[in-house]
Protein backbone atom coordinates (compact mmCIF):
# COMPACT_ATOMS: atom_id res chain seq x y z
CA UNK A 1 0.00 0.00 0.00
CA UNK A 2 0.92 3.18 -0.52
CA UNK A 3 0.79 7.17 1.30
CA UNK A 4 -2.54 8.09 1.75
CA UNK A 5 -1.44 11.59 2.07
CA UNK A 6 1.54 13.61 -0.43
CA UNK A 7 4.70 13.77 0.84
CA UNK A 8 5.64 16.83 2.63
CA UNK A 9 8.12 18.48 0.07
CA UNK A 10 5.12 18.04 -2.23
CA UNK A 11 2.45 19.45 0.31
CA UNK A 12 5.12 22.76 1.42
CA UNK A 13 5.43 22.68 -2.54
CA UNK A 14 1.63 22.97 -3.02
CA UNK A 15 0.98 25.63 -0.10
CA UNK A 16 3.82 27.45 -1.28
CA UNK A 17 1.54 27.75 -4.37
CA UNK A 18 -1.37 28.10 -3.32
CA UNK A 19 -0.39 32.00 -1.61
CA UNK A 20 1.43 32.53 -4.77
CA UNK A 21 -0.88 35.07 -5.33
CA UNK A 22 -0.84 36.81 -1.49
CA UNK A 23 3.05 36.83 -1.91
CA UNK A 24 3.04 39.00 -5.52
CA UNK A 25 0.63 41.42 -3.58
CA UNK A 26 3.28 41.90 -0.66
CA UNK A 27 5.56 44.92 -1.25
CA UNK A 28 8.24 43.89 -3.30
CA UNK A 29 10.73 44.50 0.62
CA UNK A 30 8.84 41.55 1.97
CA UNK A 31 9.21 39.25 -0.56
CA UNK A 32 12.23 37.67 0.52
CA UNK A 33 10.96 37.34 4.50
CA UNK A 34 7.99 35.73 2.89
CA UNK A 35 10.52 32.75 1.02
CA UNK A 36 12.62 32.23 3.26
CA UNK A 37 9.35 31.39 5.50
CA UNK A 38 8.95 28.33 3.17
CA UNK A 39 12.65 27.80 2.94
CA UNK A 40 12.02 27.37 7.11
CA UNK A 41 9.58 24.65 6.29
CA UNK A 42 11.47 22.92 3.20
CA UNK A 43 14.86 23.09 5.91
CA UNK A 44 12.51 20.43 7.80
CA UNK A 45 11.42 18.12 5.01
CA UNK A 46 12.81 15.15 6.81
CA UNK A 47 11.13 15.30 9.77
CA UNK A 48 7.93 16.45 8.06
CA UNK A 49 8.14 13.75 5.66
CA UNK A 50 8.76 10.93 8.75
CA UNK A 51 5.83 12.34 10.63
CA UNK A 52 3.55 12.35 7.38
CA UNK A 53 0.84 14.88 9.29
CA UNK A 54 -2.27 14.99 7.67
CA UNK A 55 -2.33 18.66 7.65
CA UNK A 56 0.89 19.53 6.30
CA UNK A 57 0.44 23.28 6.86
CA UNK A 58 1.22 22.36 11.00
CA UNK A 59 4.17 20.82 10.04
CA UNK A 60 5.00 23.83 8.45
CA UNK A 61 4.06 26.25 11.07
CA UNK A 62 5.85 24.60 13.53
CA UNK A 63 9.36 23.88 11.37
CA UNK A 64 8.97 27.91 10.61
CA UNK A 65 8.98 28.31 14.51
CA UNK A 66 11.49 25.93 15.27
CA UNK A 67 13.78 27.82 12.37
CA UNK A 68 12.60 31.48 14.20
CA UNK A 69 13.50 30.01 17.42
CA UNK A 70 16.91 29.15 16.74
CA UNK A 71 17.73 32.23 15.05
CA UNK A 72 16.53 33.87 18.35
CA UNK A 73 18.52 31.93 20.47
CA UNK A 74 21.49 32.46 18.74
CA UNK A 75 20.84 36.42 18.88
CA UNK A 76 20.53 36.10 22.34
CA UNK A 77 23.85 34.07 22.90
CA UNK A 78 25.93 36.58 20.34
CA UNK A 79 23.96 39.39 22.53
CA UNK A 80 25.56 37.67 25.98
CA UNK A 81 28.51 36.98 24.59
CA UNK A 82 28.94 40.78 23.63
CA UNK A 83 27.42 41.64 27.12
CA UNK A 84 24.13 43.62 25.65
CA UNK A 85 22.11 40.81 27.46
CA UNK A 86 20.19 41.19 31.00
């Protein structure tokens, strides 16, 4: 038997799609903020793929805020190490 559901690449694939038409009416500035959201969730694949969600677009939320949340935590440590931090 086979997936009952796509494969995640091919479900961040189709999302990424499907606001194809809400990213061309961003400001051209945001653009890039807005792909590198679904780079965030492509980053993940292999996770996303072994969990095989049925809603894909969770499993793309939360690799986007796993992605967010390192990049904070690694501001924060470059912040201590420069000794900005509280």
């Amino acid at each position: 038997m086979g997936r009952t559901n796509p494969t995640y690449r091919d479900a961040v694939r189709a999302t990424e799609d499907r606001w194809a038409d809400y990213r061309r009416a961003l400001r051209r500035r945001d653009r890039p903020h807005f792909d590198r959201l679904f780079e965030h969730a492509r980053a993940h694949a292999d996770a996303g793929g072994y969990l095989n969600h049925q809603f894909a677009e969770i499993l793309i939320l939360v690799s986007v805020a796993l992605e967010q949340e390192r990049r904070i935590a690694s501001l924060e440590e470059r912040l201590e190490a420069r000794g900005d931090g509280e």
